[in-house]
C-alpha atoms as a PDB file:
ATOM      1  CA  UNK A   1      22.567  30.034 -17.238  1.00  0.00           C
ATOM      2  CA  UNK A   2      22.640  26.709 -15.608  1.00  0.00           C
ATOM      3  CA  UNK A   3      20.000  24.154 -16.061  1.00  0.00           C
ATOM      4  CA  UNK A   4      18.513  22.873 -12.599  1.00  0.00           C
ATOM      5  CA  UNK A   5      18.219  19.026 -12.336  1.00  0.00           C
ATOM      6  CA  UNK A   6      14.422  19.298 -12.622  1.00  0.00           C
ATOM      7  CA  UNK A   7      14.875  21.452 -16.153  1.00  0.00           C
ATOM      8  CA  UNK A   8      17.217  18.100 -17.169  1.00  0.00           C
ATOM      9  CA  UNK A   9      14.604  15.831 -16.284  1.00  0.00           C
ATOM     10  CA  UNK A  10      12.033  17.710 -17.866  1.00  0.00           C
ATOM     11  CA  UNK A  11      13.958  18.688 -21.151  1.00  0.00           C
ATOM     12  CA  UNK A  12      15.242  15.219 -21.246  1.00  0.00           C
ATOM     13  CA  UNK A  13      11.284  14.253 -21.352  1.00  0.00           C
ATOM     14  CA  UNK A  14      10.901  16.549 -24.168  1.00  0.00           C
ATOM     15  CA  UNK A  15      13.364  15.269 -25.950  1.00  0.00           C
ATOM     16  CA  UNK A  16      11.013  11.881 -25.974  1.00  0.00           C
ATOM     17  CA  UNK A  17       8.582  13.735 -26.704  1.00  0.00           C
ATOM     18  CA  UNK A  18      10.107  14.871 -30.226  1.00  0.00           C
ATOM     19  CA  UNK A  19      13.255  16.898 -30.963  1.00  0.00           C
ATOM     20  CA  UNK A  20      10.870  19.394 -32.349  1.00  0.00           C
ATOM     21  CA  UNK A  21      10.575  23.348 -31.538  1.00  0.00           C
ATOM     22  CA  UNK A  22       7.746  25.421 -32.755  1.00  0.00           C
ATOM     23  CA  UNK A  23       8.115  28.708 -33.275  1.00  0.00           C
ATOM     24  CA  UNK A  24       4.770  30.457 -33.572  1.00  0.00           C
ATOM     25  CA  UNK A  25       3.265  32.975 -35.782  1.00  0.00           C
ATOM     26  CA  UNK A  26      -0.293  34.004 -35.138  1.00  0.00           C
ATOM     27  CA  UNK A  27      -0.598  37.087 -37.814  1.00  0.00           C
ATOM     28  CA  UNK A  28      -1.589  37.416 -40.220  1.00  0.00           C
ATOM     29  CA  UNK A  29      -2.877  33.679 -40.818  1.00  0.00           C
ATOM     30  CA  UNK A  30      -4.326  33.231 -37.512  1.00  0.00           C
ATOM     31  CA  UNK A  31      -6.183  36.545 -36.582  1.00  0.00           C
ATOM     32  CA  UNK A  32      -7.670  37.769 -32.862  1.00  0.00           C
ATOM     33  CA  UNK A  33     -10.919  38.762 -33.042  1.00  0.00           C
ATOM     34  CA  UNK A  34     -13.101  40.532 -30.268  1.00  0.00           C
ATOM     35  CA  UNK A  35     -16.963  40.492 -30.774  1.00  0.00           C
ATOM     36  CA  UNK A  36     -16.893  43.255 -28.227  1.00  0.00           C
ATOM     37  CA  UNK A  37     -14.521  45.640 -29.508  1.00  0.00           C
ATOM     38  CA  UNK A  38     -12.293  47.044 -26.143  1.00  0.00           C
ATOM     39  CA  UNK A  39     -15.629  46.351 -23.832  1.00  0.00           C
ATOM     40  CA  UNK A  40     -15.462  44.630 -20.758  1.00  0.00           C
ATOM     41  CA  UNK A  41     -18.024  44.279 -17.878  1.00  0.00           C
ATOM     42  CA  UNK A  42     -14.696  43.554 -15.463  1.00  0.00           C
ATOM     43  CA  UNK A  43     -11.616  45.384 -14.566  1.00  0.00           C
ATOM     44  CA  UNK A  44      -9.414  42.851 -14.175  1.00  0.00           C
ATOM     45  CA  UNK A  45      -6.031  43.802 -12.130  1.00  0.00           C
ATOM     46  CA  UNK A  46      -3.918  42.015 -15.125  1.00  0.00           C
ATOM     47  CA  UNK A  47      -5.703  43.539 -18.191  1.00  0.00           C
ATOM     48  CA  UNK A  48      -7.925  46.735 -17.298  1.00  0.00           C
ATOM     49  CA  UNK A  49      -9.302  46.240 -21.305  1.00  0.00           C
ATOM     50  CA  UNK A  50      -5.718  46.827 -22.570  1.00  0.00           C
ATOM     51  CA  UNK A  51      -5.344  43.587 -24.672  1.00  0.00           C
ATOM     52  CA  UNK A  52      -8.776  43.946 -26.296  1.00  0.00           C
ATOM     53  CA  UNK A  53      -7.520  47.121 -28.183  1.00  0.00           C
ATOM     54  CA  UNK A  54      -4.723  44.786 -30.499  1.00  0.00           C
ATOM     55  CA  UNK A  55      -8.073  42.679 -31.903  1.00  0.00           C
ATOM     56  CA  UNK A  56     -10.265  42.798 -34.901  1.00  0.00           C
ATOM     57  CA  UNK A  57     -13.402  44.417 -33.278  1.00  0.00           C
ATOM     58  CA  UNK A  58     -16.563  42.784 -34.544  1.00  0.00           C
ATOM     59  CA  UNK A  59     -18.918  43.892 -32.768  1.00  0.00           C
ATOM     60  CA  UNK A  60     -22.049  42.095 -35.177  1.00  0.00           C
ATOM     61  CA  UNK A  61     -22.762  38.566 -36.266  1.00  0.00           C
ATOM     62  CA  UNK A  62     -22.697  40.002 -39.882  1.00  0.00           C
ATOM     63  CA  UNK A  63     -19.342  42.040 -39.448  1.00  0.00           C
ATOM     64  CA  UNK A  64     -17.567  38.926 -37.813  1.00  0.00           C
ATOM     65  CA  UNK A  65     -18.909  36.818 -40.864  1.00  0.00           C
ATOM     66  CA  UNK A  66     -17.828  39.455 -43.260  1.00  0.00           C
ATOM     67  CA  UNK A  67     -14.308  39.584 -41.297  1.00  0.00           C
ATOM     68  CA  UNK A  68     -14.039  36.106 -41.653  1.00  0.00           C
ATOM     69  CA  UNK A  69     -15.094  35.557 -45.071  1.00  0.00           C
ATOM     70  CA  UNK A  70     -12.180  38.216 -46.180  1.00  0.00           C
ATOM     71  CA  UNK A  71      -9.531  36.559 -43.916  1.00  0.00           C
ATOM     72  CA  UNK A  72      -9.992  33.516 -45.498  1.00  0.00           C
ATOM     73  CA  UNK A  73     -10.302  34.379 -48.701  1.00  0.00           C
ATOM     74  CA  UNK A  74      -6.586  36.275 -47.571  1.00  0.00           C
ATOM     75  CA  UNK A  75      -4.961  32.903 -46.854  1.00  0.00           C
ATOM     76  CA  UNK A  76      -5.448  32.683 -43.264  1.00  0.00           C
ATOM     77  CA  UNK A  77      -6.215  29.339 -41.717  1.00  0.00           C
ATOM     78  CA  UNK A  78      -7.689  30.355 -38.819  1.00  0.00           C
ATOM     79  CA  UNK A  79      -9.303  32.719 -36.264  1.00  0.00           C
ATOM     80  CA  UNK A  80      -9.271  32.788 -32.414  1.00  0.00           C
ATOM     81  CA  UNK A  81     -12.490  34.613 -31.098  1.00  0.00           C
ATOM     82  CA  UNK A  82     -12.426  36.614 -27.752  1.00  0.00           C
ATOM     83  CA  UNK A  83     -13.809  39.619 -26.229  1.00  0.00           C
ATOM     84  CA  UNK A  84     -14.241  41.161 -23.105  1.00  0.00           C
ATOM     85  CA  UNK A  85     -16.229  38.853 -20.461  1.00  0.00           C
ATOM     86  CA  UNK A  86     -19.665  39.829 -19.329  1.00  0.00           C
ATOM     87  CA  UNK A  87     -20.424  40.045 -14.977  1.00  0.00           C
ATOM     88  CA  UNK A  88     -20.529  36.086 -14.931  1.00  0.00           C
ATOM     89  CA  UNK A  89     -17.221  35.873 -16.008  1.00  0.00           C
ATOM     90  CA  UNK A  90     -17.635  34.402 -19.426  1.00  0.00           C
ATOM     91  CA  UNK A  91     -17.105  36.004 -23.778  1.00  0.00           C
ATOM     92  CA  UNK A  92     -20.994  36.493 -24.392  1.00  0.00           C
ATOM     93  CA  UNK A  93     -21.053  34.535 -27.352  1.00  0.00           C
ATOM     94  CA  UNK A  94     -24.545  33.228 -27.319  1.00  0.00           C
ATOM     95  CA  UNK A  95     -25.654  36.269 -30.202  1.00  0.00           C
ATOM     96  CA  UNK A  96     -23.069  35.075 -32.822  1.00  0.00           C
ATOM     97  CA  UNK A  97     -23.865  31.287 -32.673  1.00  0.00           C
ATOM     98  CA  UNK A  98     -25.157  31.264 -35.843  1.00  0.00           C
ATOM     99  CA  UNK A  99     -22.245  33.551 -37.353  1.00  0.00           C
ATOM    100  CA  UNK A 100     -19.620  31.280 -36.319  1.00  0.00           C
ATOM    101  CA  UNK A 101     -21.925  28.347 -37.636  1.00  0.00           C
ATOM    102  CA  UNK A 102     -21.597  30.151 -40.785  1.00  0.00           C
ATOM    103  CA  UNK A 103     -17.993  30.529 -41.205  1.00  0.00           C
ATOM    104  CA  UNK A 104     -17.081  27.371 -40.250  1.00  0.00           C
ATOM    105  CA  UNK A 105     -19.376  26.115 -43.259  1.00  0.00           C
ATOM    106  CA  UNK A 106     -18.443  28.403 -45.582  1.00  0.00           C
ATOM    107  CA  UNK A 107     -14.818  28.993 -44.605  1.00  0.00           C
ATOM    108  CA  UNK A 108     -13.520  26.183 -43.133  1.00  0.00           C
ATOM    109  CA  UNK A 109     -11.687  28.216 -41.054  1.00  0.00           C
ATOM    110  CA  UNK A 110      -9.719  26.509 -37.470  1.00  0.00           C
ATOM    111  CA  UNK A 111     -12.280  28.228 -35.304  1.00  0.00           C
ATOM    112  CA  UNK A 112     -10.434  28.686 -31.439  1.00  0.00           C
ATOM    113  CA  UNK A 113     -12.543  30.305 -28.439  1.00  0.00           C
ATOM    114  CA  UNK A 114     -11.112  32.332 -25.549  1.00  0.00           C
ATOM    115  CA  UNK A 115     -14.381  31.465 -23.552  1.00  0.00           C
ATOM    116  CA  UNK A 116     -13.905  32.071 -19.906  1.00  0.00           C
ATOM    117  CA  UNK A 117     -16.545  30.642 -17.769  1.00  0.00           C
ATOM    118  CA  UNK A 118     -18.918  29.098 -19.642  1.00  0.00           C
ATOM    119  CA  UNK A 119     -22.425  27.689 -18.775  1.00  0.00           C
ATOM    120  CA  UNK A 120     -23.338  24.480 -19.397  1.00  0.00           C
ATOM    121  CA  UNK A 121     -25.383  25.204 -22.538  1.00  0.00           C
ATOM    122  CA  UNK A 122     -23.030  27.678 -24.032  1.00  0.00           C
ATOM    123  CA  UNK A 123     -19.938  24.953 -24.396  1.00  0.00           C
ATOM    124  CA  UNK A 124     -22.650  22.658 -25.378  1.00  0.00           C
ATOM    125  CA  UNK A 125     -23.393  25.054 -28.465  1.00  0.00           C
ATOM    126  CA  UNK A 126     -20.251  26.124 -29.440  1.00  0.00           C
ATOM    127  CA  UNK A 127     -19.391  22.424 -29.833  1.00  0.00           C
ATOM    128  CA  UNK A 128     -22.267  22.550 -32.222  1.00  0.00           C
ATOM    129  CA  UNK A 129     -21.837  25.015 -34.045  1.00  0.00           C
ATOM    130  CA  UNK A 130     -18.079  24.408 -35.313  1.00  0.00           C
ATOM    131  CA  UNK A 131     -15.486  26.119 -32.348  1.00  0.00           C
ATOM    132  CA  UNK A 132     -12.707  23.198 -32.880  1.00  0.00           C
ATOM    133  CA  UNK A 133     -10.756  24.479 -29.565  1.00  0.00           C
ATOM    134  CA  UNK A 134     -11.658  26.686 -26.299  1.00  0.00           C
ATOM    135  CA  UNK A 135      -8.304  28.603 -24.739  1.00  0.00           C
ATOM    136  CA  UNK A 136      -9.321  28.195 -21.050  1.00  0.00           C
ATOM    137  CA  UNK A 137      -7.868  30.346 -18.493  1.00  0.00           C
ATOM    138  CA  UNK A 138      -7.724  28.197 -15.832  1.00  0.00           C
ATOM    139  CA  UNK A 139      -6.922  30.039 -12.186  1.00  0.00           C
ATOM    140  CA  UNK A 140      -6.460  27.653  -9.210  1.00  0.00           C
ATOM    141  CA  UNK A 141      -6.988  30.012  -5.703  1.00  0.00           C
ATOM    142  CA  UNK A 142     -10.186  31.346  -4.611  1.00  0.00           C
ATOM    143  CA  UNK A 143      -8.517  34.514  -3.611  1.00  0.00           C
ATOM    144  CA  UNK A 144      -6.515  34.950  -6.794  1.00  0.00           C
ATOM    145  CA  UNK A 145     -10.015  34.989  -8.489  1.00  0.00           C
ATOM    146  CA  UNK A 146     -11.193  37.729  -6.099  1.00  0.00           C
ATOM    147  CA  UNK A 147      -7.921  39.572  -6.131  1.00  0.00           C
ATOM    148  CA  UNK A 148      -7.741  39.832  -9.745  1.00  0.00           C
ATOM    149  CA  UNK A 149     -11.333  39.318 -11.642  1.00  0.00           C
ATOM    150  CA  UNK A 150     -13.612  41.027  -8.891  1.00  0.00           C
ATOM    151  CA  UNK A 151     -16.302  38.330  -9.530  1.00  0.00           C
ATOM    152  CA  UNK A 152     -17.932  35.854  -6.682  1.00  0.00           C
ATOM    153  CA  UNK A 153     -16.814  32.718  -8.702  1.00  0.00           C
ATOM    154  CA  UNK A 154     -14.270  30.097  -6.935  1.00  0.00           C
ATOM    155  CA  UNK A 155     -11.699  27.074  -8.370  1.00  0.00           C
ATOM    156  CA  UNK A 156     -14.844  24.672  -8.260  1.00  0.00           C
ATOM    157  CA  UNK A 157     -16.201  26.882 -11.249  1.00  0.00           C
ATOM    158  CA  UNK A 158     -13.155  26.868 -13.153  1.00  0.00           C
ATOM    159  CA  UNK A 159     -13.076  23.148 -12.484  1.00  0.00           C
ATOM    160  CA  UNK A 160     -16.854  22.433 -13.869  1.00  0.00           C
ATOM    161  CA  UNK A 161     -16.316  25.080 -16.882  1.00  0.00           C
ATOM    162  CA  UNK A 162     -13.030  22.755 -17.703  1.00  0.00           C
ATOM    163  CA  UNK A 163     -14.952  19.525 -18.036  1.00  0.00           C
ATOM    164  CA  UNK A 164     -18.276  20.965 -19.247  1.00  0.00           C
ATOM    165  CA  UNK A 165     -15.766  22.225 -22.115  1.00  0.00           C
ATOM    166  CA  UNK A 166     -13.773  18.878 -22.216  1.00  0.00           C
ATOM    167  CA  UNK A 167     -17.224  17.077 -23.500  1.00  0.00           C
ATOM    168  CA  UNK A 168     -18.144  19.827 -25.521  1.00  0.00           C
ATOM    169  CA  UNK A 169     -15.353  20.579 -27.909  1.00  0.00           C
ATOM    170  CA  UNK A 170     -13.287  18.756 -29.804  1.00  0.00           C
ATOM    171  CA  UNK A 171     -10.299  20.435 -28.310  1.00  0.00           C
ATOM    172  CA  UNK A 172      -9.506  22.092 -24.929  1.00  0.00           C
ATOM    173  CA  UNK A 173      -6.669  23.559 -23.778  1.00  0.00           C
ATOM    174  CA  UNK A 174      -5.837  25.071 -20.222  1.00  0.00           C
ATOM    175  CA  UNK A 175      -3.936  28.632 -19.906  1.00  0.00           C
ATOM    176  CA  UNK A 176      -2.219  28.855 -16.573  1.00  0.00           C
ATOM    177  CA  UNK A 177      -0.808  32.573 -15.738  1.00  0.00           C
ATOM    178  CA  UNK A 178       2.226  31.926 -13.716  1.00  0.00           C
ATOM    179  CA  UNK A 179       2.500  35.237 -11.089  1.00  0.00           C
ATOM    180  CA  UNK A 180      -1.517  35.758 -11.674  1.00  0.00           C
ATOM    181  CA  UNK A 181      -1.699  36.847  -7.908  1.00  0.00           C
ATOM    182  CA  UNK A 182       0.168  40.440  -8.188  1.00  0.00           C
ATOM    183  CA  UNK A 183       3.529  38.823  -9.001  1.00  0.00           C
ATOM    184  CA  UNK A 184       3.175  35.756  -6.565  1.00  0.00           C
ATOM    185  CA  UNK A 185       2.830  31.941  -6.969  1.00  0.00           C
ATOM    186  CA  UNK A 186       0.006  30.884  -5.382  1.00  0.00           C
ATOM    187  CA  UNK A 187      -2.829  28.972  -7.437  1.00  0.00           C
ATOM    188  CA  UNK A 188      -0.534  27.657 -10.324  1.00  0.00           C
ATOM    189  CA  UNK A 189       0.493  24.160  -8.889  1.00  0.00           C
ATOM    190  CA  UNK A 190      -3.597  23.616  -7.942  1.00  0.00           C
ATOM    191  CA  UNK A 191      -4.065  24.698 -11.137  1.00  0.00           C
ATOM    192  CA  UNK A 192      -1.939  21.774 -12.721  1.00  0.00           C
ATOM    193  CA  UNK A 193      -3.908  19.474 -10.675  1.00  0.00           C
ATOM    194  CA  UNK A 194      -7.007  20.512 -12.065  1.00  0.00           C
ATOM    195  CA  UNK A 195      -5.767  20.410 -15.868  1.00  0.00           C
ATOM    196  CA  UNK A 196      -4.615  16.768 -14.873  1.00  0.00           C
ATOM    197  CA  UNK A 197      -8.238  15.749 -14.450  1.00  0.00           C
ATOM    198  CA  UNK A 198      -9.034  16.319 -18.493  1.00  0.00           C
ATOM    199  CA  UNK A 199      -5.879  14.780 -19.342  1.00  0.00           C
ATOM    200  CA  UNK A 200      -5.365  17.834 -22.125  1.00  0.00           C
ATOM    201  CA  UNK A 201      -3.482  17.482 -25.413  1.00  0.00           C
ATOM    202  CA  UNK A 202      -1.625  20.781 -25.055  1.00  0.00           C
ATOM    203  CA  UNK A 203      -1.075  22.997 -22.039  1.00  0.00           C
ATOM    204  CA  UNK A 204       0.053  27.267 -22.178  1.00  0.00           C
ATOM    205  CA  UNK A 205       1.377  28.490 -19.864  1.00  0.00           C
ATOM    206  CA  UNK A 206       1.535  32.395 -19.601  1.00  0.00           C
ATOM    207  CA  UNK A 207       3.942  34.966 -17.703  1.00  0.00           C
ATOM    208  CA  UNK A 208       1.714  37.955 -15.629  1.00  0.00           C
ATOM    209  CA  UNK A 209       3.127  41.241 -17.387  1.00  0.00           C
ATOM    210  CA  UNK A 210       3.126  44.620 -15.209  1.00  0.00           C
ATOM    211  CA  UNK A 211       1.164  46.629 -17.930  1.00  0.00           C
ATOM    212  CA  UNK A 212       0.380  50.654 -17.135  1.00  0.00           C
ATOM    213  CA  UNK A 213      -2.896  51.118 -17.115  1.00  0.00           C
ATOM    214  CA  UNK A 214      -4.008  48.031 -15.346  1.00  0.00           C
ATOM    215  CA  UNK A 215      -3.986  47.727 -12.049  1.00  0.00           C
ATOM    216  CA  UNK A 216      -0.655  45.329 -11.825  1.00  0.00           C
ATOM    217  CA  UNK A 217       1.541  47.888 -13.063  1.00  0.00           C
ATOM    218  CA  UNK A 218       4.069  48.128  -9.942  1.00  0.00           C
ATOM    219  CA  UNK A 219       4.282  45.090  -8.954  1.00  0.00           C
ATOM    220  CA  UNK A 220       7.439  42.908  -9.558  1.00  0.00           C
ATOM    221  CA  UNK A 221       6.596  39.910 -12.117  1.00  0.00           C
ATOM    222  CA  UNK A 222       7.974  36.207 -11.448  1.00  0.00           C
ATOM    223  CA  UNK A 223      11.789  35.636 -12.079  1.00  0.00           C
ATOM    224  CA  UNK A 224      12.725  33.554 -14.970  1.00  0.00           C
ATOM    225  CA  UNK A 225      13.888  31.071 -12.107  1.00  0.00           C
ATOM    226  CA  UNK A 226      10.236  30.437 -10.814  1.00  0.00           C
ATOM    227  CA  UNK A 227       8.827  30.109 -14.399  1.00  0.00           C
ATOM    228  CA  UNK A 228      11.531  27.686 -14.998  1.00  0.00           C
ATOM    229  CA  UNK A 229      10.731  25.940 -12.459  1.00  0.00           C
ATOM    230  CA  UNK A 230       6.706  25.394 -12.435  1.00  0.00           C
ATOM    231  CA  UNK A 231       7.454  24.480 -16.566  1.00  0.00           C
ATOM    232  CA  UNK A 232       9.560  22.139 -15.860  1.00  0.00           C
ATOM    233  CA  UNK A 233       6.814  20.503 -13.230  1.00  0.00           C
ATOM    234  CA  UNK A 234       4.233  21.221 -15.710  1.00  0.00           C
ATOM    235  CA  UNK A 235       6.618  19.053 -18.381  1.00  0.00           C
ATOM    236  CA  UNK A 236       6.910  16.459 -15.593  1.00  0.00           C
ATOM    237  CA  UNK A 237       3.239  16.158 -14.880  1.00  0.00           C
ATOM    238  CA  UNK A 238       2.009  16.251 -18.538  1.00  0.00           C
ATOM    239  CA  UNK A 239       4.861  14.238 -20.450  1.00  0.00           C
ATOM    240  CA  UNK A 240       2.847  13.330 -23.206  1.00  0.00           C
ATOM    241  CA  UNK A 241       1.411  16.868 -23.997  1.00  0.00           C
ATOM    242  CA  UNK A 242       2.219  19.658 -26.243  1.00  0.00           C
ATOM    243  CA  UNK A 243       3.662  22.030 -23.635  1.00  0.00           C
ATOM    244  CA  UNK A 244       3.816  26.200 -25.083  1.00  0.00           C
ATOM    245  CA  UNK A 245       5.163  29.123 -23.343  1.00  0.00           C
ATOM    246  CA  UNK A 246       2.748  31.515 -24.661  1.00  0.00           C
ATOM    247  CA  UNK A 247       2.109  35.231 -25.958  1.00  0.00           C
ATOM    248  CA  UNK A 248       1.362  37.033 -22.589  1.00  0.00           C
ATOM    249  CA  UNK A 249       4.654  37.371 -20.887  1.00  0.00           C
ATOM    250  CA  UNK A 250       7.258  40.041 -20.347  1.00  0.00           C
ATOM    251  CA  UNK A 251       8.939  41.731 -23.105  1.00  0.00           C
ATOM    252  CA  UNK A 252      11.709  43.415 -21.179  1.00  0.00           C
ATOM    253  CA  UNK A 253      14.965  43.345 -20.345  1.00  0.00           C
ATOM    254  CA  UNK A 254      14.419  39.643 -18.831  1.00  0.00           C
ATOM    255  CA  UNK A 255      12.561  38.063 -22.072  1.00  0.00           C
ATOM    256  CA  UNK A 256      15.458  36.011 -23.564  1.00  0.00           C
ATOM    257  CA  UNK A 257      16.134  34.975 -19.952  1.00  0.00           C
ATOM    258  CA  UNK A 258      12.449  33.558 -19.374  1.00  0.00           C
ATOM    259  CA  UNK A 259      12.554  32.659 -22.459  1.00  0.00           C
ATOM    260  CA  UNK A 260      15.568  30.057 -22.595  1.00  0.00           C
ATOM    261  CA  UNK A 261      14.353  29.020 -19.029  1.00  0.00           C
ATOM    262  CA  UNK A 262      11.284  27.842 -20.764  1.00  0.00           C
ATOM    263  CA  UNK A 263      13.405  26.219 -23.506  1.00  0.00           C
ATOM    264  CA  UNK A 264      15.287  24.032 -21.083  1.00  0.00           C
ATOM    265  CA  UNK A 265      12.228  23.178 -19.153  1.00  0.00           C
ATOM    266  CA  UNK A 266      11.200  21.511 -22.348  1.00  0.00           C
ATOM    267  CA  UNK A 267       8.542  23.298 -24.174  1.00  0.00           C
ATOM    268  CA  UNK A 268       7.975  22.618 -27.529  1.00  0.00           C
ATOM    269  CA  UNK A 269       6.124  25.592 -28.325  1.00  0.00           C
ATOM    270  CA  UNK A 270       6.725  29.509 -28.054  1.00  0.00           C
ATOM    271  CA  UNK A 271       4.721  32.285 -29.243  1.00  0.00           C
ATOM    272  CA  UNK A 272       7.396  34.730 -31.448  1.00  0.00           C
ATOM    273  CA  UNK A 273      10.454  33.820 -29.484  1.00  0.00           C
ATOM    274  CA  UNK A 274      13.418  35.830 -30.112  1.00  0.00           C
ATOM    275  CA  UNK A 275      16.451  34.959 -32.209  1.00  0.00           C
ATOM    276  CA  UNK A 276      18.562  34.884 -29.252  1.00  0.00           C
ATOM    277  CA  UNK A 277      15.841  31.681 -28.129  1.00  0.00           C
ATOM    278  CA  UNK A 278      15.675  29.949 -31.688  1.00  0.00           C
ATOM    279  CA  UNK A 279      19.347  30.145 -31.820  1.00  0.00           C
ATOM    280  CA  UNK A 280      19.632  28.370 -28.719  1.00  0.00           C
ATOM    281  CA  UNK A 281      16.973  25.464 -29.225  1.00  0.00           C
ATOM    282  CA  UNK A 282      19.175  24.852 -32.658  1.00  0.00           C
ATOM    283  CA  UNK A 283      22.015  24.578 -30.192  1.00  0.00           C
ATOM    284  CA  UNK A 284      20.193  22.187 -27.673  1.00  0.00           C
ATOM    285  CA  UNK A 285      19.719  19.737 -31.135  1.00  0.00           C
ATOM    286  CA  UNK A 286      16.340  21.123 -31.638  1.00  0.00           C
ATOM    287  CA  UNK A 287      14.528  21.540 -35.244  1.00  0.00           C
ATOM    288  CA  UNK A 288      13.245  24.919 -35.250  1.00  0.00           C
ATOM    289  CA  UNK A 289      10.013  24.762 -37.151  1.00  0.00           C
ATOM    290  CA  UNK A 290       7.832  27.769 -37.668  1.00  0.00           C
ATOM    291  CA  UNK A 291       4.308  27.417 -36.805  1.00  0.00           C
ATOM    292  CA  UNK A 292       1.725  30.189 -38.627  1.00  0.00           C
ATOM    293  CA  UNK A 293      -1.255  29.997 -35.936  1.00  0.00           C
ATOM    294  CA  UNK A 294      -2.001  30.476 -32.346  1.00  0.00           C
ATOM    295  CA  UNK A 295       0.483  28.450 -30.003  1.00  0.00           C
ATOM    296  CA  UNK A 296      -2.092  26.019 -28.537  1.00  0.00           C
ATOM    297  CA  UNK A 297      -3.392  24.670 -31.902  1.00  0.00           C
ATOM    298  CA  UNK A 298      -2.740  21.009 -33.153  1.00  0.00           C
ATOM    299  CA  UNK A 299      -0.517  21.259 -36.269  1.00  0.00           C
ATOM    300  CA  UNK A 300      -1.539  18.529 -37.894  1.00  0.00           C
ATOM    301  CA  UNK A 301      -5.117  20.677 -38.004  1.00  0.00           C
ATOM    302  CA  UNK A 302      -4.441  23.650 -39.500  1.00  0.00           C
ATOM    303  CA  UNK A 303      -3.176  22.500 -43.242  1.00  0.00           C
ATOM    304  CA  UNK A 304       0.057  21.612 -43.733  1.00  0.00           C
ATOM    305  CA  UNK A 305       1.202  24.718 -45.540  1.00  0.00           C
ATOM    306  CA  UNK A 306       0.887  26.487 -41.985  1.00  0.00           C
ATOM    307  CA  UNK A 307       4.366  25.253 -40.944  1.00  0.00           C
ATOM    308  CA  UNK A 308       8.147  25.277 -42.525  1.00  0.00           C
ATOM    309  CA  UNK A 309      11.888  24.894 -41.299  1.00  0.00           C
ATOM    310  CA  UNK A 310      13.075  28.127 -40.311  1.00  0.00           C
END
């Protein structure tokens, strides 16, 4: 496979950056947890519920205490909360506010948030209440929305719920599906622009998977050229951020393809890459470094045992 002259310019970047790849490890030290078990008020076209049923369920304030309380005490370092979103488009955490107040006094835990859209007052009070980082999917075409989440919500939402979330947290971090419109690019470059506005210390960018049982399942996903390509514009755009290829994204007969296209476009994360990939970065004159959390969380933040040559 051939590196394009944009994937040398943006690898070459990376390499500026930090001859440093992290390979990451979520389980067991850095659980998924859904405060609404496999529930979902939408039907997305990308998900259908399907992802929810690989998380913790904790469906009570007290249970996701409990939960976290014995993960801790287990060694991990840190928990990323999600769920299914309610009809406005947004994880209904407002219920467990006090619960996640909780374990982040009593645990210390690295508390992230997949939050969705947000109001106002919700971002304000998970900022309060301890949630160090909010995973924001961040879509960039009105009709992608429409297509794919059902709701009446447009970019200008997303863009609001982004900065709303930028002065409520200490971290934020835009997730950008590449292929989010049935298999097209559409949104994803708008949706660059957009993350540009917060200036973001990290960026993930995710791969639309053709799951059955969702209502995506036929269609053909991006080629490992077109990811390439929009990661090596996303490496352009944000040169001084931490750049991941993250956990959704195909798992078949194309992965180590996508996945060394993402290498050369200068990532210097991936969520369990395969050997195939970790030999390669090695060969590109990367340090392979293993990473034991959640591919959009600051190292430096989640204890220094968390990470190790591999």
């Amino acid at each position: 496979m051939m590196a394009t002259k944009i994937q040398h310019r943006a690898f070459s970047i990376k390499l500026k950056r930090g001859p440093t790849f992290f390979s990451c490890y979520p389980h067991p030290k850095f659980q998924t947890i859904s405060i609404t078990g496999d529930e979902c008020a939408l039907n997305c076209k990308h998900c259908n519920r399907r992802y929810l049923r690989h998380m913790l369920p904790c469906l009570t304030p007290d249970v996701l205490f409990t939960t976290c309380l014995n993960l801790a005490s287990n060694g991990a370092r840190g928990v990323l909360l999600s769920g299914g979103y309610n009809s406005e488009g947004y994880v209904p955490f407002e219920p467990f506010l006090d619960s996640i107040e909780r374990v982040k006094r009593e645990t210390g835990l690295f508390i992230s948030a997949h939050t969705g859209l947000v109001p106002g007052w919700l971002a304000h009070e998970l900022g309060r209440v301890g949630v160090d980082l909010a995973d924001f999917d961040l879509i960039g075409d009105d009709e992608t929305i429409k297509l794919v989440l059902g709701i009446d919500r447009t970019v200008e939402d997303y863009r609001r719920s982004l900065h709303v979330l930028k002065h409520s947290l200490p971290h934020i971090v835009p997730h950008i599906c590449i292929g989010l419109h049935a298999g097209e690019i559409k949104g994803e470059r708008a949706a660059l622009e957009f993350a540009a506005e917060i200036n973001p210390h990290a960026l993930v960018l995710l791969v639309l998977v053709p799951t059955p049982g969702t209502g995506f399942e036929h269609i053909t996903e991006p080629s490992p050229a077109e990811v390439g390509e929009l990661i090596a514009e996303a490496r352009l755009k944000f040169p001084m951020a931490m750049l991941a290829l993250g956990c959704m994204r195909p798992r078949d007969a194309g992965r180590v393809e996508l996945e060394l296209q993402a290498l050369r476009s200068g990532v210097d994360r991936m969520e369990v890459p395969s050997e195939q990939t970790i030999e390669a970065a090695r060969k590109l004159g990367l340090r392979v470094l293993r990473l034991d959390a959640c591919c959009s969380v600051p190292s430096e933040l989640t204890g220094g045992s968390t990470w190790s040559s591999m």
